[in-house]
N, C-alpha and C. Protein backbone atom coordinates (compact mmCIF):
# COMPACT_ATOMS: atom_id res chain seq x y z
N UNK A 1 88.59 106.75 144.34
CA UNK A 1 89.63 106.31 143.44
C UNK A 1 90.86 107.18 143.64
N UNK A 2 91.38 106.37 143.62
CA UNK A 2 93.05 107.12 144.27
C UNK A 2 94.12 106.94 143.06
N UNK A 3 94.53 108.69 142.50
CA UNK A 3 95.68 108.38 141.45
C UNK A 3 97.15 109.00 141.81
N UNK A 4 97.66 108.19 141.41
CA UNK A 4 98.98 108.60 141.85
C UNK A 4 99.46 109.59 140.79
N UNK A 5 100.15 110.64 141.59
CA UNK A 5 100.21 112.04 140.47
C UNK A 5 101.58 111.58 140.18
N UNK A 6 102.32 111.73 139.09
CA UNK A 6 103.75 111.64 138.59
C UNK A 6 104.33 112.46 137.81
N UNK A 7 104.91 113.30 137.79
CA UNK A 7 105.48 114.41 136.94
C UNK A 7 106.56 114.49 136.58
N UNK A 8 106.74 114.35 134.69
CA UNK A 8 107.96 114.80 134.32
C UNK A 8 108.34 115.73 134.17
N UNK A 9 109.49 115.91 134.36
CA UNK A 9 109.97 117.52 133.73
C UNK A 9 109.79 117.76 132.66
N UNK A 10 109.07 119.08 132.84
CA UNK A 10 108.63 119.62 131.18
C UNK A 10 109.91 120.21 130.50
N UNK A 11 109.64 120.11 129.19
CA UNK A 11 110.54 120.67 127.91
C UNK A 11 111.75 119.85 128.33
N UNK A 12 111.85 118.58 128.79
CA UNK A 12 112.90 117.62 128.76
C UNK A 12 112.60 117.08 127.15
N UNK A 13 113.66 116.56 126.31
CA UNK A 13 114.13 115.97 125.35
C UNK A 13 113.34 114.80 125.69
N UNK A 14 112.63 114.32 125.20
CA UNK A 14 112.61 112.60 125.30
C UNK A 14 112.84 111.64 123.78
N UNK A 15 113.56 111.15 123.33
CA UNK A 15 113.82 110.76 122.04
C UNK A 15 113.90 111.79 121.42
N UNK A 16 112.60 111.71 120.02
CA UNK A 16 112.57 113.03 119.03
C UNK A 16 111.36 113.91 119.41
N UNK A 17 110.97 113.55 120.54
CA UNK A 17 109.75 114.46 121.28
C UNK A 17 109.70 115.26 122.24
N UNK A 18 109.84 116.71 122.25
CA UNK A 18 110.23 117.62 123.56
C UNK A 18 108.64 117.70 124.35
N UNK A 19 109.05 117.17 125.70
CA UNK A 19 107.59 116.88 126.48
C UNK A 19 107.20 118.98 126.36
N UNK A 20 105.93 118.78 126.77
CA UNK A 20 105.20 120.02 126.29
C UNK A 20 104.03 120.01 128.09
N UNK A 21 103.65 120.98 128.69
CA UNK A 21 103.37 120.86 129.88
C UNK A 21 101.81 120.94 129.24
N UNK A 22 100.98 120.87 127.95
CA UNK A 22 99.88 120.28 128.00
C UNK A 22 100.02 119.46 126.96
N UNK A 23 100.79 118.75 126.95
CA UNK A 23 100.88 117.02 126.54
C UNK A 23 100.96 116.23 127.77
N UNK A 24 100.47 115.24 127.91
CA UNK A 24 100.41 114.41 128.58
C UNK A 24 100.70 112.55 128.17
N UNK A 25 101.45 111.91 128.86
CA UNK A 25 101.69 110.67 128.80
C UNK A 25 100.30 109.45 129.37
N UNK A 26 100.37 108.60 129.01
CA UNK A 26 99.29 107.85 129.41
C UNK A 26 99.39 107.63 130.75
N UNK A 27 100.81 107.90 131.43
CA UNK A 27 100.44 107.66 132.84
C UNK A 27 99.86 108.28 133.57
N UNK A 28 100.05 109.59 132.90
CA UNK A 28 99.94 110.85 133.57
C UNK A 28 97.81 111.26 133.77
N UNK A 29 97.47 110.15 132.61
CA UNK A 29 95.91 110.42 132.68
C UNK A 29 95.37 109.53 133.25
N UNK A 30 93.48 109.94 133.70
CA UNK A 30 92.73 109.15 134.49
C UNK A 30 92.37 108.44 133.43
N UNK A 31 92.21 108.41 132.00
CA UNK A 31 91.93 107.75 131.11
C UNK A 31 92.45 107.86 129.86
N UNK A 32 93.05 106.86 129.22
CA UNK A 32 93.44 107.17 127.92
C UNK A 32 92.97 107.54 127.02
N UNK A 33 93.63 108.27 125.72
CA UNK A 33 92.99 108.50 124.47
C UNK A 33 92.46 106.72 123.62
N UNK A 34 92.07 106.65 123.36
CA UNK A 34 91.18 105.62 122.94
C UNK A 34 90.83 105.62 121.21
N UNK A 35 90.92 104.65 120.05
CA UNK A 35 90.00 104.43 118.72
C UNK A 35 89.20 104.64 118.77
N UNK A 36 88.27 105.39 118.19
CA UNK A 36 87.04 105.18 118.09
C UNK A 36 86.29 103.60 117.22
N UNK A 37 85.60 103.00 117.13
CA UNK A 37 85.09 102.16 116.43
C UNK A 37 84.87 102.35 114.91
N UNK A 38 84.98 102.23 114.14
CA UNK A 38 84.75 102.76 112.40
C UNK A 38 85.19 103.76 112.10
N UNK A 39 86.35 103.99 112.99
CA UNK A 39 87.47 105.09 112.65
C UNK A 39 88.52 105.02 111.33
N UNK A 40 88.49 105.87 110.85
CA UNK A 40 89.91 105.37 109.60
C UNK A 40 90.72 104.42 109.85
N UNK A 41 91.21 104.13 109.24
CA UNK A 41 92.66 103.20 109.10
C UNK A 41 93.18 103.01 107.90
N UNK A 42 94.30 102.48 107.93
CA UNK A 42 95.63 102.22 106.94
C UNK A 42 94.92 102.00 105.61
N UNK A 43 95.66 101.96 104.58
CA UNK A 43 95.03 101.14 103.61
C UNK A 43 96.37 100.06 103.10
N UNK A 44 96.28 98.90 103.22
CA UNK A 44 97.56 98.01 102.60
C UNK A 44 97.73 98.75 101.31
N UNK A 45 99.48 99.33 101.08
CA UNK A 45 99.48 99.55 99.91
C UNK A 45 99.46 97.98 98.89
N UNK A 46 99.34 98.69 97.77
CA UNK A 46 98.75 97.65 96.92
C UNK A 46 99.94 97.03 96.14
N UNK A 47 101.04 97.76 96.06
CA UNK A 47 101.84 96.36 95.28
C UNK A 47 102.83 95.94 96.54
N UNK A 48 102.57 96.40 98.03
CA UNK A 48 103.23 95.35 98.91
C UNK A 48 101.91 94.45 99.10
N UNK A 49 100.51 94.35 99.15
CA UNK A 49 99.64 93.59 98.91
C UNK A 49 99.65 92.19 97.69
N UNK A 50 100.32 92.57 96.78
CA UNK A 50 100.57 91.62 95.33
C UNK A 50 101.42 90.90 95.65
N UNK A 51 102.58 91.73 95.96
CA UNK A 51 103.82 90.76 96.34
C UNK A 51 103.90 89.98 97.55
N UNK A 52 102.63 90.00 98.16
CA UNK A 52 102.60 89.11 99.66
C UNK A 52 103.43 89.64 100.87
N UNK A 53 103.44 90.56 100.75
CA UNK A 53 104.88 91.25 101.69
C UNK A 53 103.98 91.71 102.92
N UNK A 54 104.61 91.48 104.33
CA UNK A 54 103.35 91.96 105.80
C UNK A 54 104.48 92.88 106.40
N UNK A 55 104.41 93.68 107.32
CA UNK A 55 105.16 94.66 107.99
C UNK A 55 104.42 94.66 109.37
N UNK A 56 104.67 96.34 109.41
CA UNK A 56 103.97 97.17 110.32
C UNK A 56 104.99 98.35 110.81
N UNK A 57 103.95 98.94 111.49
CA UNK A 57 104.96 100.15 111.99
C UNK A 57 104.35 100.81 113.50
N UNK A 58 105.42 101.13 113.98
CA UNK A 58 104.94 101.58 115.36
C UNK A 58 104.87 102.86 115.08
N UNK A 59 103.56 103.58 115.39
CA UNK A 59 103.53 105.04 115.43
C UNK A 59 103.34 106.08 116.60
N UNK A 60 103.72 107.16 116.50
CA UNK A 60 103.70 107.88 117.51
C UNK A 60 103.21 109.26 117.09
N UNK A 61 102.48 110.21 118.30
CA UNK A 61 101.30 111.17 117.51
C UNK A 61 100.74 111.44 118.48
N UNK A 62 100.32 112.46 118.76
CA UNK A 62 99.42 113.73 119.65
C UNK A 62 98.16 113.67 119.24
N UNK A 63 97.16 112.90 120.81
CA UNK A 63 95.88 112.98 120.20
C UNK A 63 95.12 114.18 120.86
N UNK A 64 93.99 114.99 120.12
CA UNK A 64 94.00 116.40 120.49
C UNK A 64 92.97 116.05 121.21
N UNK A 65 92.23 117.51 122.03
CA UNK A 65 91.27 117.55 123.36
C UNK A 65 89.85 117.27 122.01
N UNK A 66 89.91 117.15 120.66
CA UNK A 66 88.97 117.13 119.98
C UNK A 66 88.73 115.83 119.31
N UNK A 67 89.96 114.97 120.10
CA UNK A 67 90.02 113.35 119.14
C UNK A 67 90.15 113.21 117.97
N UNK A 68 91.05 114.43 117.47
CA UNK A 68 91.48 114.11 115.83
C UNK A 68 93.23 114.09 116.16
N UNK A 69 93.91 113.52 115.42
CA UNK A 69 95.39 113.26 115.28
C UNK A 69 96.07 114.51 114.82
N UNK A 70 97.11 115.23 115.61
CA UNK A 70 98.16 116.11 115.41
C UNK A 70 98.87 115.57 114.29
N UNK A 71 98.79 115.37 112.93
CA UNK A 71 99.80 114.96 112.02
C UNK A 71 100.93 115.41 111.76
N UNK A 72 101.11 117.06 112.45
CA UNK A 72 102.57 117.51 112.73
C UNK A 72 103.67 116.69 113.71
N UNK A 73 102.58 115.73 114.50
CA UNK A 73 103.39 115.29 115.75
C UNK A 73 104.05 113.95 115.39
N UNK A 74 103.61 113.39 114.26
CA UNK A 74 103.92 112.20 113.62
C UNK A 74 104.98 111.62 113.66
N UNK A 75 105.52 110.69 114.23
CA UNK A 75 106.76 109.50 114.01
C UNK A 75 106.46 108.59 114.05
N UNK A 76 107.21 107.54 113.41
CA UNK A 76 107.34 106.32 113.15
C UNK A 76 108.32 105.96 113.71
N UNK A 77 108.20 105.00 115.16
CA UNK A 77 109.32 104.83 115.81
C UNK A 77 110.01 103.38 114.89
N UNK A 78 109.23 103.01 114.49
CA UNK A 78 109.63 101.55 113.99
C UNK A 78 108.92 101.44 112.43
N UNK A 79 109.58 100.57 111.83
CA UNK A 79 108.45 100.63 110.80
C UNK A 79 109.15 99.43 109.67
N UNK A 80 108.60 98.33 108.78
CA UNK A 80 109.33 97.68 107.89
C UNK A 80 109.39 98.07 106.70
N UNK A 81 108.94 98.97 106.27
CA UNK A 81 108.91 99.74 105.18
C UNK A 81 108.28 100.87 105.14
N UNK A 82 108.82 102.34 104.11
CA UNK A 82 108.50 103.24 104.23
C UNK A 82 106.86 103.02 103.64
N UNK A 83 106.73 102.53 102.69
CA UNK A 83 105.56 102.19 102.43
C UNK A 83 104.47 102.00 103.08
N UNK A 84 104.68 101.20 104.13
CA UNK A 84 103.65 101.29 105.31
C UNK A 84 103.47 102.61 106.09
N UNK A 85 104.58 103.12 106.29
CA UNK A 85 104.60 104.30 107.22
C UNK A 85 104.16 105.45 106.71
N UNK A 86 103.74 105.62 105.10
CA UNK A 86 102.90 106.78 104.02
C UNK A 86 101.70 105.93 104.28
N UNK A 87 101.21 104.64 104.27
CA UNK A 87 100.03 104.76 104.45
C UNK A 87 99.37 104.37 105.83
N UNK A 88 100.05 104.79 106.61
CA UNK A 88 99.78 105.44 108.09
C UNK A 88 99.18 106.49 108.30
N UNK A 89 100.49 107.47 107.64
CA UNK A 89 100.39 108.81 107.86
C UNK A 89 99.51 109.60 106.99
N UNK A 90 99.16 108.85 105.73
CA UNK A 90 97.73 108.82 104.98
C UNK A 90 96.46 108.84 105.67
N UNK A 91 96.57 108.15 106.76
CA UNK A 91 95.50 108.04 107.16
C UNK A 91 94.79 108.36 108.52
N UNK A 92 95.84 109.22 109.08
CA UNK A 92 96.16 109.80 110.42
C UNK A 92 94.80 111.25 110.17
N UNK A 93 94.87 111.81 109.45
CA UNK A 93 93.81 112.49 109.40
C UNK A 93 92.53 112.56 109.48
N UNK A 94 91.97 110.81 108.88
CA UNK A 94 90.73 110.62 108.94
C UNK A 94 90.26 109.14 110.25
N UNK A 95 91.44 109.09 110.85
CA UNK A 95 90.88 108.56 112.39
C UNK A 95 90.84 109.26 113.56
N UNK A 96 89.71 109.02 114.47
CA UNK A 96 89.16 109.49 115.59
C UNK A 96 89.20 108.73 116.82
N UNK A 97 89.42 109.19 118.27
CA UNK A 97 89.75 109.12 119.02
C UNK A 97 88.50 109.29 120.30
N UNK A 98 88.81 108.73 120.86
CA UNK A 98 87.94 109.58 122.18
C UNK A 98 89.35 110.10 123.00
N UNK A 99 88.82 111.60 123.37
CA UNK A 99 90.47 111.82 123.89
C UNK A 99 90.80 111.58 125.50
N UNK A 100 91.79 111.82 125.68
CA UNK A 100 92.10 111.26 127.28
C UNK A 100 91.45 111.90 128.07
N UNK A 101 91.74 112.16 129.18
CA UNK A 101 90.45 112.93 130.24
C UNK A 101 91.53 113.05 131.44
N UNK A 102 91.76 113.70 131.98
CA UNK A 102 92.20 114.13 133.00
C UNK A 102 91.41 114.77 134.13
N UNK A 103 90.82 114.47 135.59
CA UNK A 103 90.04 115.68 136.14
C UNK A 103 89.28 116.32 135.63
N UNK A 104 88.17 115.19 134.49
CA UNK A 104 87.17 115.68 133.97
C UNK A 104 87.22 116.12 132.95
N UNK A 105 88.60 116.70 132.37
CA UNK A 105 88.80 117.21 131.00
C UNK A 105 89.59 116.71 130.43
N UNK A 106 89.08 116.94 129.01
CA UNK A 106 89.76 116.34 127.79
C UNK A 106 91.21 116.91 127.55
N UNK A 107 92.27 115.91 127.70
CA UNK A 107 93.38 116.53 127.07
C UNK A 107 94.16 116.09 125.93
N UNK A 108 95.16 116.69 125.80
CA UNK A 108 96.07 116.32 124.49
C UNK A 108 97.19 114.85 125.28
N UNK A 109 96.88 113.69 124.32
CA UNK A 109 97.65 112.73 124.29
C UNK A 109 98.96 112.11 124.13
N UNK A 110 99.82 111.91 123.68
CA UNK A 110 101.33 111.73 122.81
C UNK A 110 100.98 109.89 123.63
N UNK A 111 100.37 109.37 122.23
CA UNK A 111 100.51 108.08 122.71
C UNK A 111 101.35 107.19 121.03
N UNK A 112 101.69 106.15 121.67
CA UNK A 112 102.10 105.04 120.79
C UNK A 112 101.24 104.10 120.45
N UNK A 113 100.90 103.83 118.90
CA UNK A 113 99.96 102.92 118.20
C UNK A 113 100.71 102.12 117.31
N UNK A 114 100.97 100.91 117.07
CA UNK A 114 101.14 99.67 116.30
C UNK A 114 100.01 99.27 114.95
N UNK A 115 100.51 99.72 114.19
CA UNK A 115 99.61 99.16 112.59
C UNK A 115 100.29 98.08 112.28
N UNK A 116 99.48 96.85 111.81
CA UNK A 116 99.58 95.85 111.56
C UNK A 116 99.61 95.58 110.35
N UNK A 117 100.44 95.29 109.14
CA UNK A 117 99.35 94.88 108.31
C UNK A 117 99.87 93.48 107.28
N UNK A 118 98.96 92.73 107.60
CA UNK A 118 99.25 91.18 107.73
C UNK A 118 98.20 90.52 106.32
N UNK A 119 98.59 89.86 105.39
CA UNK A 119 97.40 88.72 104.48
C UNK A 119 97.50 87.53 105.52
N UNK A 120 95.66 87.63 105.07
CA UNK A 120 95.27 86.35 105.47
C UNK A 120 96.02 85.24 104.90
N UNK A 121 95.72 84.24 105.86
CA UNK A 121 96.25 82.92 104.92
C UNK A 121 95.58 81.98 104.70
């Protein structure tokens, strides 16, 4: 298996995230950080739940060599309400990861995740 090595310059600015030379981008790994299955997640807050109201928010976040979420690393690149984006970041603590892998080892992530949160109809 043949990977193509690509390297950014470290401690370059990228948006509101200064790259870090053990952070790594998804390109940069042989495998991504990954959900675990029955991992935490969001909870719809409850009076955008009443009022029928759907969003989401794009998040962004450092997943560690231990598959728990850096909640210092936290942004919300996008988001339709702050409301959604507290109960994101609510819940960033109690989801798990399998973490990326590089050359056999586990490293630290900086990936982008999309929360959804939609009523049935």
């Amino acid at each position: 298996k043949i990977i193509e090595e690509r390297e950014l310059p470290r401690d370059r600015y990228l948006g509101e995230f200064n790259a870090r030379a053990d952070i790594y981008f998804d390109f940069q790994v042989e495998r991504a950080a990954q959900p675990l299955p029955g991992s935490g997640s969001p909870r719809y807050p409850s009076d955008l739940r009443s009022a029928g109201v759907s969003g989401g928010v794009l998040a962004q976040f450092v997943v560690g060599t231990d598959g728990r979420v850096d909640v210092s690393t936290f942004k919300a690149v996008k988001s339709s309400d702050a409301r959604f984006t507290r109960a994101v970041l609510d819940a960033l603590p109690s989801m798990r990861f399998k973490p990326a892998e590089t050359g056999g080892a586990a490293v630290k992530q900086l990936i982008q995740q999309p929360f959804v949160f939609q009523l049935a109809k």
